[in-house]
Protein backbone atom coordinates (compact mmCIF):
# COMPACT_ATOMS: atom_id res chain seq x y z
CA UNK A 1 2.28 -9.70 -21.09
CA UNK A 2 -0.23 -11.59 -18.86
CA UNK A 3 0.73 -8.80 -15.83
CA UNK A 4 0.25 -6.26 -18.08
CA UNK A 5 -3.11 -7.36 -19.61
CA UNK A 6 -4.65 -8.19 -16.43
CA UNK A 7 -3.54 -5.04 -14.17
CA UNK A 8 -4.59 -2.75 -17.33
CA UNK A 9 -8.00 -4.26 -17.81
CA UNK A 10 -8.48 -4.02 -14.56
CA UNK A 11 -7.54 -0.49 -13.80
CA UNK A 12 -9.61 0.38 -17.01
CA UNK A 13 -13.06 -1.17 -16.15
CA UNK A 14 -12.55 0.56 -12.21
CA UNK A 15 -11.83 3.99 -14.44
CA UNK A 16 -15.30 3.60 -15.79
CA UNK A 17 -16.74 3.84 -12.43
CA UNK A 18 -17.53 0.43 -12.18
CA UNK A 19 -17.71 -1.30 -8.58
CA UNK A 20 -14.17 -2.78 -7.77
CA UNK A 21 -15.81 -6.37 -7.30
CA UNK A 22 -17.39 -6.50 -10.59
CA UNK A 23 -14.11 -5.24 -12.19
CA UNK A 24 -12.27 -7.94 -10.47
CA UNK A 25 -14.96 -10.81 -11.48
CA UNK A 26 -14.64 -9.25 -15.25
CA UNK A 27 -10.96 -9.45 -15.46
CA UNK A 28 -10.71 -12.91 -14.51
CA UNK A 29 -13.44 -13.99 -16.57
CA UNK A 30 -12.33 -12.31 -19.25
CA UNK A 31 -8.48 -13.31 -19.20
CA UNK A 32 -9.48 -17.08 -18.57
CA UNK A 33 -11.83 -17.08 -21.48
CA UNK A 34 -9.52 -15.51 -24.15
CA UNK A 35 -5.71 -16.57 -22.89
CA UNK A 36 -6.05 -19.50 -20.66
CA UNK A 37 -6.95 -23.29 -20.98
CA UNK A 38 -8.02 -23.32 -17.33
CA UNK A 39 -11.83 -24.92 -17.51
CA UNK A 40 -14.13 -22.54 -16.91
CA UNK A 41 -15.54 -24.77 -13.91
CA UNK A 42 -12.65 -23.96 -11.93
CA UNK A 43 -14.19 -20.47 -11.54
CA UNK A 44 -17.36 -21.57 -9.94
CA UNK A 45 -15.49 -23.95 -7.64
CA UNK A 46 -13.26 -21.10 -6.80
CA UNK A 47 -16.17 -18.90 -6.49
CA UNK A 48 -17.90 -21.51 -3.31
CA UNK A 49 -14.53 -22.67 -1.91
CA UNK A 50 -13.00 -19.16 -1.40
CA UNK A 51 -15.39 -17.58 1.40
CA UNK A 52 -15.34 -21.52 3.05
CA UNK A 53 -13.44 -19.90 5.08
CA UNK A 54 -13.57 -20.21 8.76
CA UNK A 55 -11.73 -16.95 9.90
CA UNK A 56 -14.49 -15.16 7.47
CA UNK A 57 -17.07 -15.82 9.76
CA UNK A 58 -15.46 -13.16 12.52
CA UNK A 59 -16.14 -10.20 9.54
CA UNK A 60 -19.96 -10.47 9.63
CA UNK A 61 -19.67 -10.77 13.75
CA UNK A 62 -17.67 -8.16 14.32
CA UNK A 63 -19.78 -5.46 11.99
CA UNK A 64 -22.69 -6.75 13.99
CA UNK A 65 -21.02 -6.18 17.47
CA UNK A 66 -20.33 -3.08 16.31
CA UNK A 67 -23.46 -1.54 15.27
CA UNK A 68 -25.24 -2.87 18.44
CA UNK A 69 -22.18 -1.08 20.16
CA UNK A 70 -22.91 2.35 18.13
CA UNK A 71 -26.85 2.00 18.71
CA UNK A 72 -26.42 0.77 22.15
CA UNK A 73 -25.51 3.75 24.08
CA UNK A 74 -21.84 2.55 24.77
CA UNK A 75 -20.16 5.23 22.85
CA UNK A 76 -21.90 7.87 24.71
CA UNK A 77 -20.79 6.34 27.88
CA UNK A 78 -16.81 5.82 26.74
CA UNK A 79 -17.27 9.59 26.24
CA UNK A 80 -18.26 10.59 29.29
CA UNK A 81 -15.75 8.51 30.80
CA UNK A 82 -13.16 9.66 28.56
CA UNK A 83 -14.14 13.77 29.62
CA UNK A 84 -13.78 12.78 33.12
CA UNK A 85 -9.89 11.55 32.60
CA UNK A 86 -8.52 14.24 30.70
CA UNK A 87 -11.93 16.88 29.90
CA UNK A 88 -9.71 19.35 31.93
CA UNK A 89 -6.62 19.44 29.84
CA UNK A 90 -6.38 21.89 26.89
CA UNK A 91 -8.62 21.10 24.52
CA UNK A 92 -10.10 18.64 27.13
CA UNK A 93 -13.12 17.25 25.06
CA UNK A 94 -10.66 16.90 21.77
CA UNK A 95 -8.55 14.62 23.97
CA UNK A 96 -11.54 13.13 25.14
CA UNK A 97 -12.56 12.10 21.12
CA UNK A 98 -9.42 10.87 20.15
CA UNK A 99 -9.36 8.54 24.08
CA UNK A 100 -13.33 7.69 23.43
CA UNK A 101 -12.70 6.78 19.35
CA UNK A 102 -9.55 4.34 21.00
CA UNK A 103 -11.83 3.08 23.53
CA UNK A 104 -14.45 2.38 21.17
CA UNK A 105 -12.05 0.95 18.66
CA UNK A 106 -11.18 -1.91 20.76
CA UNK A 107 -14.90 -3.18 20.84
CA UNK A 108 -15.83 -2.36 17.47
CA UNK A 109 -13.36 -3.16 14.37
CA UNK A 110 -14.47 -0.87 11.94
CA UNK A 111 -13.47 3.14 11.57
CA UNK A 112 -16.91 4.27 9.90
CA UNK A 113 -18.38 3.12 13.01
CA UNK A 114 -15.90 4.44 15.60
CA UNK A 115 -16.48 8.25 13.52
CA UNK A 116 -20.16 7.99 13.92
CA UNK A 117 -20.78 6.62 17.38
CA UNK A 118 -18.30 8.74 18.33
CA UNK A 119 -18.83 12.16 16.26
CA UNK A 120 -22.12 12.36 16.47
CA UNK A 121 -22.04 12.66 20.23
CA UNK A 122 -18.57 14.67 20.95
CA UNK A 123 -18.82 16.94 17.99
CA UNK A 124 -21.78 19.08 18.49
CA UNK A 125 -20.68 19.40 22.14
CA UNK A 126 -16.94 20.44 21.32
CA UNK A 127 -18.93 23.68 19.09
CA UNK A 128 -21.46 23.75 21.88
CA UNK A 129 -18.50 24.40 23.89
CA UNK A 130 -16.65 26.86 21.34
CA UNK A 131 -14.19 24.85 19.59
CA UNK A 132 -14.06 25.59 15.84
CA UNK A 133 -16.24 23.28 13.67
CA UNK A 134 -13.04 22.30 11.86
CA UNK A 135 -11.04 21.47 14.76
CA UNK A 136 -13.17 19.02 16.23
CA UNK A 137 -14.31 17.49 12.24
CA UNK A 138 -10.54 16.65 11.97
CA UNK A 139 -9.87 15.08 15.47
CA UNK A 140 -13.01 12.78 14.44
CA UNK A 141 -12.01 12.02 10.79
CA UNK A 142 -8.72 11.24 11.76
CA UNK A 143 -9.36 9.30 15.33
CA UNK A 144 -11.89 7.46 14.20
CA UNK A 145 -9.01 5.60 11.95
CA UNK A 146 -7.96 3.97 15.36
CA UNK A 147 -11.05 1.41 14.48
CA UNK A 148 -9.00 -0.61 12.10
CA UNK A 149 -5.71 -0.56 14.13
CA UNK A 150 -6.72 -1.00 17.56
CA UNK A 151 -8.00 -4.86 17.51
CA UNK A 152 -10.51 -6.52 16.49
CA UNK A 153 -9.80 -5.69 13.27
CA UNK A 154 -11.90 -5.90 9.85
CA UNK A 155 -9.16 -5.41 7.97
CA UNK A 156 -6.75 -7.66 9.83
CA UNK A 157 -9.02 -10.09 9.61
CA UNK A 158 -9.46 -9.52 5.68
CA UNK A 159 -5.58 -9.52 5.66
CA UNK A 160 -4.89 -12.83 7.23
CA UNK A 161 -8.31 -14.23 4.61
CA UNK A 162 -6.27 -13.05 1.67
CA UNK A 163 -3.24 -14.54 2.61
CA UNK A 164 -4.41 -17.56 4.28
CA UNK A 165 -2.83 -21.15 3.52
CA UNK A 166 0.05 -19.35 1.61
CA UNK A 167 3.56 -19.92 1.81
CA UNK A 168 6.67 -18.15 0.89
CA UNK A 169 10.66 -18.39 1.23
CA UNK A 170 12.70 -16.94 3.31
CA UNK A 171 16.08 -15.36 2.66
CA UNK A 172 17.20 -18.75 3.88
CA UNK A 173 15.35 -20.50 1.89
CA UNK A 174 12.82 -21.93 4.88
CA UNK A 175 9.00 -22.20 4.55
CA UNK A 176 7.22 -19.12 6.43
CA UNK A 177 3.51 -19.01 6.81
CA UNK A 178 1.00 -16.43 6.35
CA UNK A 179 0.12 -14.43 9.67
CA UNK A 180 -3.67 -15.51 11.61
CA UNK A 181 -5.68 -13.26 13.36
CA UNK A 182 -4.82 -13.16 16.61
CA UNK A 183 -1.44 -12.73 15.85
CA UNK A 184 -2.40 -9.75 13.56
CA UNK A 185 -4.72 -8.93 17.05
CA UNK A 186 -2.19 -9.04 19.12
CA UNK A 187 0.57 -7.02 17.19
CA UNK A 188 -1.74 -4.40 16.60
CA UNK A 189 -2.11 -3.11 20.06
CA UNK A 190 1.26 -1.42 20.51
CA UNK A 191 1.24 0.48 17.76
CA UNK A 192 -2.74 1.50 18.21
CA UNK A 193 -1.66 2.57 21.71
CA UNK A 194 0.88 4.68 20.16
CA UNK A 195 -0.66 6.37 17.35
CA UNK A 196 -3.55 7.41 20.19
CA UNK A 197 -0.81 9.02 21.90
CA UNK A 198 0.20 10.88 19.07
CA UNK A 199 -2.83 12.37 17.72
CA UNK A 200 -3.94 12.95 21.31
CA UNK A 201 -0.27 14.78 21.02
CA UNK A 202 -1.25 16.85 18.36
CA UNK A 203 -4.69 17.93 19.69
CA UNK A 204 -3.15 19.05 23.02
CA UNK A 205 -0.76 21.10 21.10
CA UNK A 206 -3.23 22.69 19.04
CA UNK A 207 -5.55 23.57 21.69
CA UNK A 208 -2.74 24.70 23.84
CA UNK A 209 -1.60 26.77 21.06
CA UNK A 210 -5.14 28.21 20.14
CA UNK A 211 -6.20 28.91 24.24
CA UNK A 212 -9.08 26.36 23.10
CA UNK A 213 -11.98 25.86 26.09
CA UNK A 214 -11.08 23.42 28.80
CA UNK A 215 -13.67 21.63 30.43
CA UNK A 216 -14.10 22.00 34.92
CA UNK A 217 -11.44 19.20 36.57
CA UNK A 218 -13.88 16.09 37.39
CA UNK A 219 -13.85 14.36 40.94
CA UNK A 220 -12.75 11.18 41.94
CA UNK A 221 -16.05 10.01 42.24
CA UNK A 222 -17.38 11.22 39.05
CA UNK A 223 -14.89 9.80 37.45
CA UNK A 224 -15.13 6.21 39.04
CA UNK A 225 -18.83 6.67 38.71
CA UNK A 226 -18.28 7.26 34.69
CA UNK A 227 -16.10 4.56 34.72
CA UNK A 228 -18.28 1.97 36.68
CA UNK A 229 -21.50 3.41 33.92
CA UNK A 230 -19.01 2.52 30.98
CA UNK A 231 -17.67 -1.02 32.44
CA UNK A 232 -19.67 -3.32 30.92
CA UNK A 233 -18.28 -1.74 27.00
CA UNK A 234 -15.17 -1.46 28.23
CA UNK A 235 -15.39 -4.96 29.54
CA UNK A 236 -15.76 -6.35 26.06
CA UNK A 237 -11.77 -5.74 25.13
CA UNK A 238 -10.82 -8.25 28.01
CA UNK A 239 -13.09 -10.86 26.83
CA UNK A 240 -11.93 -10.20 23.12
CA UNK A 241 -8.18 -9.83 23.57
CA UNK A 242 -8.25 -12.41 26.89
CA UNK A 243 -10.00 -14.73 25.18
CA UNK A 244 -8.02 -14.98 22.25
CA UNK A 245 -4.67 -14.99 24.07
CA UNK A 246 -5.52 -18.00 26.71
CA UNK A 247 -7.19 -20.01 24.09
CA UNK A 248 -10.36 -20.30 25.28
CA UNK A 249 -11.20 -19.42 21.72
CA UNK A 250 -10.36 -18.25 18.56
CA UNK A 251 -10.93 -14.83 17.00
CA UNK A 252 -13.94 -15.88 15.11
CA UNK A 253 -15.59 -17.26 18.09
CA UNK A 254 -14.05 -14.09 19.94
CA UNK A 255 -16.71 -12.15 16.97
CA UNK A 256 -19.24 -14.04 17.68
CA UNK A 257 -19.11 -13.86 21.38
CA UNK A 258 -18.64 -9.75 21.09
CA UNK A 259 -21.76 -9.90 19.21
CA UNK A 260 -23.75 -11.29 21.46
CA UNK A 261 -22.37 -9.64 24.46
CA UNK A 262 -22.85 -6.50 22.95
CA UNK A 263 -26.55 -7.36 22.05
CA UNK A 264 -27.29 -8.46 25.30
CA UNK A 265 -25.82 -4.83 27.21
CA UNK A 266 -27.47 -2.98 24.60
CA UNK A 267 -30.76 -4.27 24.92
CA UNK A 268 -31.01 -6.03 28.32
CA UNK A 269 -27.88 -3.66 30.81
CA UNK A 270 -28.13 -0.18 29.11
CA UNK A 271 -31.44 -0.69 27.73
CA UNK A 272 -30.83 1.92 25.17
CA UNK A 273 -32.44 -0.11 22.75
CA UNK A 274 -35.51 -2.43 22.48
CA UNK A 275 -36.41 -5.80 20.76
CA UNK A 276 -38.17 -3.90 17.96
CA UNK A 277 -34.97 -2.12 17.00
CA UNK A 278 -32.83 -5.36 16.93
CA UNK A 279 -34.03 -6.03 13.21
CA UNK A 280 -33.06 -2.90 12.03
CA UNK A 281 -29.46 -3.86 13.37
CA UNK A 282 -29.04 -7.17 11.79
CA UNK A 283 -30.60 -6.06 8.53
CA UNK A 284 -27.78 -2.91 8.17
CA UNK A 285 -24.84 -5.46 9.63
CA UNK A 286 -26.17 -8.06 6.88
CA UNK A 287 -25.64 -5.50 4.34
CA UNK A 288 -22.80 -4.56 5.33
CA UNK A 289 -21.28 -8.08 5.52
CA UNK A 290 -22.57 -9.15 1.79
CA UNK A 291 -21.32 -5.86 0.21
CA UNK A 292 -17.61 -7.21 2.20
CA UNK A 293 -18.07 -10.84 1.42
CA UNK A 294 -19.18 -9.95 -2.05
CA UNK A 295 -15.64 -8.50 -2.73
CA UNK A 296 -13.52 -11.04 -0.90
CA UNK A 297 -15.64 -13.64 -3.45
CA UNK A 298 -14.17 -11.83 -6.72
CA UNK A 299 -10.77 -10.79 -5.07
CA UNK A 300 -10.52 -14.69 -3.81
CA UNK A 301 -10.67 -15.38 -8.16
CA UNK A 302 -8.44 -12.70 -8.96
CA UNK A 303 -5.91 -13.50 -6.43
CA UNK A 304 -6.61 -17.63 -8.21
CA UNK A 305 -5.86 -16.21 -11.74
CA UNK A 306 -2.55 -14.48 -10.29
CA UNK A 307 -1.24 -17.63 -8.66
CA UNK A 308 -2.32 -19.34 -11.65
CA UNK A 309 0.20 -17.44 -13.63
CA UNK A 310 2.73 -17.35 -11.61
CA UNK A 311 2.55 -13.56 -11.23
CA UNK A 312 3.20 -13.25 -7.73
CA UNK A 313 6.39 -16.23 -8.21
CA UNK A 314 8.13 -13.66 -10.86
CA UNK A 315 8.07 -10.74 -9.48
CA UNK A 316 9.60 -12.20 -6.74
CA UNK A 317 12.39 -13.29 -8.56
CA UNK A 318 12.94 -10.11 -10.46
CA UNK A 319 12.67 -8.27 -6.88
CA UNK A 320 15.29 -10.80 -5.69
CA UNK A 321 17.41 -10.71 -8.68
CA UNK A 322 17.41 -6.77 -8.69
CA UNK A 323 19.32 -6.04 -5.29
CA UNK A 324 16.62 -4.24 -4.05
CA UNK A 325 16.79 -3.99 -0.58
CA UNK A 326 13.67 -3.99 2.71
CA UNK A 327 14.11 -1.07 2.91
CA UNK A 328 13.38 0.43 -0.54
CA UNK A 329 10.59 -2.36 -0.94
CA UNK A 330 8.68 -1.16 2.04
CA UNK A 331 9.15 2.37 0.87
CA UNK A 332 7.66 1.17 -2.32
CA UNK A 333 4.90 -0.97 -0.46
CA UNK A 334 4.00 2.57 1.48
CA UNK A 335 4.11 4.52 -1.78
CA UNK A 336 1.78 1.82 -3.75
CA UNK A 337 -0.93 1.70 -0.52
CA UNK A 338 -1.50 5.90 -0.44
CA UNK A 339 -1.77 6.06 -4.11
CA UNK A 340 -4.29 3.25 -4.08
CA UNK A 341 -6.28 4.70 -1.17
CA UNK A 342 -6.81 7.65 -3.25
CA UNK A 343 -9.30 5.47 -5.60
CA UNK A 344 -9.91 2.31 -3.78
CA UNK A 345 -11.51 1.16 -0.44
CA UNK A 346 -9.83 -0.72 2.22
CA UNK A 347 -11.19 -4.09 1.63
CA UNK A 348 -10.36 -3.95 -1.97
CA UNK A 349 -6.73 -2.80 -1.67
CA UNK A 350 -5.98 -5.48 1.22
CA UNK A 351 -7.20 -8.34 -1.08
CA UNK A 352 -6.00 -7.36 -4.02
CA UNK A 353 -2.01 -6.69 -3.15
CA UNK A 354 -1.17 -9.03 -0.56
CA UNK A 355 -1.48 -12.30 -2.16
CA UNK A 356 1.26 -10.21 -4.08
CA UNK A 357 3.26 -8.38 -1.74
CA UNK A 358 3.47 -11.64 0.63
CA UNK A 359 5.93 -13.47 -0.72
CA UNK A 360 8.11 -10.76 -1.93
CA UNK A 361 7.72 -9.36 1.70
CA UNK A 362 8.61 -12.45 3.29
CA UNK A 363 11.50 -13.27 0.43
CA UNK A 364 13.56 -9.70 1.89
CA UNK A 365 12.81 -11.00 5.21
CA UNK A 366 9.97 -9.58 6.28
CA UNK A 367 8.00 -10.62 8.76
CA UNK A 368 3.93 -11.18 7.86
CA UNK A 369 2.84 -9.80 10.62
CA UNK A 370 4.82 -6.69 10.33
CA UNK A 371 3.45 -6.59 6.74
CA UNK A 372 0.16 -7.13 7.70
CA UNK A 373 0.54 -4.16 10.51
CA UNK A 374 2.12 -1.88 7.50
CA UNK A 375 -1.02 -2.35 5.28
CA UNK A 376 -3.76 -1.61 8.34
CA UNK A 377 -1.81 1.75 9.39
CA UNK A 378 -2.04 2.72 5.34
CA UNK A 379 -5.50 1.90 5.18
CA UNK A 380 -6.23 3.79 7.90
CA UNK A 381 -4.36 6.95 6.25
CA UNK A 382 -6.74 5.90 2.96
CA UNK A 383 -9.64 6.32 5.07
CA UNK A 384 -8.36 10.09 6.10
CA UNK A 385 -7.77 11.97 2.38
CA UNK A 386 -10.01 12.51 -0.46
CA UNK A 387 -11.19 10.97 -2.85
CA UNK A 388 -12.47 7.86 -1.35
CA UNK A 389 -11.62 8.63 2.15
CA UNK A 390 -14.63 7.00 4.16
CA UNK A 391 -14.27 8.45 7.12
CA UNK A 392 -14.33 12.36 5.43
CA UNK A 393 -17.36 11.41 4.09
CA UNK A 394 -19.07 10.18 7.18
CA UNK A 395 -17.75 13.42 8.97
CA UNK A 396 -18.85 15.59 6.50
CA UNK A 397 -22.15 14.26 7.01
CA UNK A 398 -21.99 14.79 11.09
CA UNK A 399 -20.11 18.25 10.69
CA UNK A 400 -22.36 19.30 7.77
CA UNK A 401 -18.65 20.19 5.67
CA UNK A 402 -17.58 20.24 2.57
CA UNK A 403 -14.98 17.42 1.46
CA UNK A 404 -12.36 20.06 0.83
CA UNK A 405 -13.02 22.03 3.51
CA UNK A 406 -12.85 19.11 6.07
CA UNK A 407 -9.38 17.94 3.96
CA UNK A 408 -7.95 21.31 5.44
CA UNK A 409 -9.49 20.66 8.54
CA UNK A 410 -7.84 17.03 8.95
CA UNK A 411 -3.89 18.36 7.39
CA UNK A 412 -1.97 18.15 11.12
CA UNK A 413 -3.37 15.21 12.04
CA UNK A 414 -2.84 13.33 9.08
CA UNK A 415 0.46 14.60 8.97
CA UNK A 416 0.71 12.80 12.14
CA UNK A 417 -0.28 9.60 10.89
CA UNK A 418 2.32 9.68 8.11
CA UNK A 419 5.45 10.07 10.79
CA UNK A 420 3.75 7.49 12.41
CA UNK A 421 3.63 5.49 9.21
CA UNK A 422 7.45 6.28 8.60
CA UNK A 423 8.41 4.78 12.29
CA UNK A 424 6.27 1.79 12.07
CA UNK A 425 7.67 0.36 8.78
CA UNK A 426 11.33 1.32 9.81
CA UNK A 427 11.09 -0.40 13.48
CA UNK A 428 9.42 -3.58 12.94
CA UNK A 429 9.34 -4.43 16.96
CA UNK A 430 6.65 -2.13 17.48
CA UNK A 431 4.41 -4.71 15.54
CA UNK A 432 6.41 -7.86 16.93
CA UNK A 433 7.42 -7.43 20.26
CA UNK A 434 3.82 -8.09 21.91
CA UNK A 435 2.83 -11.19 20.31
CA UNK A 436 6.26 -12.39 20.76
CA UNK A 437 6.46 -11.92 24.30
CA UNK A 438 3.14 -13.48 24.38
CA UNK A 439 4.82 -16.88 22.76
CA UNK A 440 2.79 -16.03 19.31
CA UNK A 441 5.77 -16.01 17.09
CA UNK A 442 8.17 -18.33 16.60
């Protein structure tokens, strides 16, 4: 009865259009007032204690880091780099969007981002060029996605937030812990290498197939010349990633260092932008960062309520008790995520399911970090389809498409993304071999 009342208020009030936050406050409020004898002071203390949170603190970093990075001038620079590499393969400056939106994932953390810094440059060129409109809109759309795999990570970071200081039971019945960030960082990278590859896979094929325009073979020195022009962006993911792995410190401080590395080579190396346009920056990342905090405030009190009731505890048990297997769990998991991408945001769906999904995950003997890898790569497929899909809307805006229209336009390559989906939940090593190689898992 309490699962049912809570999950149907909620889904009503977000039916009325109301912001998934405020939903989430409401419910809580609302079921702790009328069917609970928890004080109503716990709520304020939850409200303070659950963004004291030091792993928080890399969110509003990294969204700063990033829109330096998309204002600075790097982007532009990964591109060029990018067209000298591979410019002269079919459909050279598609492959060059889906290499520049990977490059510029691993500096920036956030897919919105990745599709503007990148699309606004590289699209108008690939028409300029001759490519159809709705060719390049979908290679953008869809490659821009790489933002939340490729670490940093928003969303991995969000991940590890909401299921930070819990603990669940293995199928042996021994303690496992929730995943951190760097192991979520460092598990990441495989499979954001990979699903690159395969959208860069399905762009070749598509120009190849279509006799789309392929760009004049660069030199060597043009293309060590682009490189040395795009080191000092590029030379962010070794600081990052480096950092993080040798311990010289941790993925928050790795956020705040990106930030102010990438203030000081987009105002002081590149000099693509000056002092006066540094508030503008910080004002837009500090939006940003409340409207994300905001939501891990009220998500942090619903996930309180649920633990409170033992929610996540008896489904657990019922999971257990029912013979269902991994297999058909993660199936389920997948099947849960895409319908919830269709009317929620990323943020939202992360910290809302896996306080639950955690310790059933981990009860089938799954590993966290696997999970947490499972959730980014769905999130990033939510970000692709209609009708919440962030990154359609932000291309629509560059491409001047309709939502529709640029839905047809994105089909192959988000049919791409859900093989790749399929593979990653069915071969866990692709998400655990790195950071246990790296002596990150036990």
């Amino acid at each position: 009865m309490s699962s049912a009342f809570i999950f149907g208020l909620l889904i009503a009030l977000m039916l009325t259009g109301m912001p998934v936050s405020i939903a989430l406050g409401l419910t809580v409020l609302t079921f702790m007032y009328t069917m609970t004898t928890v004080p109503i002071e716990a709520v304020a203390l939850k409200l303070f204690t659950g963004i004291d949170n030091f792993e928080i603190m890399a969110i509003p970093f990294f969204i700063v880091a990033g829109n330096f990075l998309t204002h600075g001038g790097v982007a532009r620079r990964m591109i060029a780099f990018a067209t000298s590499m591979i410019g002269h393969w079919h459909g050279g400056l598609g492959l060059a969007g889906v290499m520049a939106c990977a490059l510029f994932a691993a500096v920036s953390g956030s897919s919105p981002a990745t599709v503007v810094a990148i699309g606004s440059i590289i699209l108008p060129a690939m028409v300029k060029q001759g490519f159809p409109k709705r060719f390049g809109a979908g290679v953008i759309a869809t490659s821009g996605a790489l933002g939340i795999l490729i670490p940093p990570s928003i969303v991995m970071v969000i991940f590890a937030v909401a299921t930070s200081g819990s603990m669940a039971l293995d199928p042996d019945g021994k303690r496992v812990l929730s995943a951190s960030v760097g192991q979520l960082f460092m598990a990441g990278v495989i499979p954001g290498i990979m699903l690159a590859t395969m959208l860069g896979l399905t762009t070749f094929y598509r120009a190849w197939k279509n006799n789309y325009p392929r760009m004049p073979k660069a030199t060597w020195r043009e293309s060590f010349q682009a490189f040395i022009d795009s080191f000092w962006g590029l030379a962010l993911v070794i600081i990052v990633m480096g950092g993080i792995y040798a311990g010289v410190f941790t993925p928050t401080e790795a956020a705040a260092m990106s930030a102010v590395y990438a203030f000081v080579i987009a105002v002081f190396v590149y000099k693509d932008m000056s002092l006066k346009d540094v508030p503008k920056v910080l004002l837009g990342s500090a939006s940003m960062s409340a409207m994300i905090l905001y939501i891990i405030t009220n998500a942090v009190l619903f996930s309180f309520l649920m633990t409170s009731e033992q929610i996540p505890q008896a489904m657990t048990a019922w999971i257990a008790g029912s013979g269902i297997t991994w297999i058909e769990f993660l199936l389920f998991v997948n099947i849960l995520l895409l319908v919830a991408g269709n009317v929620m945001e990323p943020t939202s769906i992360v910290l809302i399911t896996a306080p639950i999904l955690f310790p059933i995950a981990v009860a089938l003997g799954i590993h966290p970090v696997h999970l947490g890898i499972l959730m980014t790569v769905n999130m990033e497929i939510g970000l692709c389809h209609p009708p919440v899909g962030l990154n359609l809307y932000v291309a629509s805006g560059i491409a001047k498409m309709g939502i529709t229209e640029l839905t047809i336009a994105t089909l192959p390559w988000l049919g791409t993304m859900l093989v790749f989906l399929v593979i990653v939940t069915y071969v866990p090593e692709l998400s655990l071999w790195l950071p246990r190689v790296l002596g990150m898992l036990n």
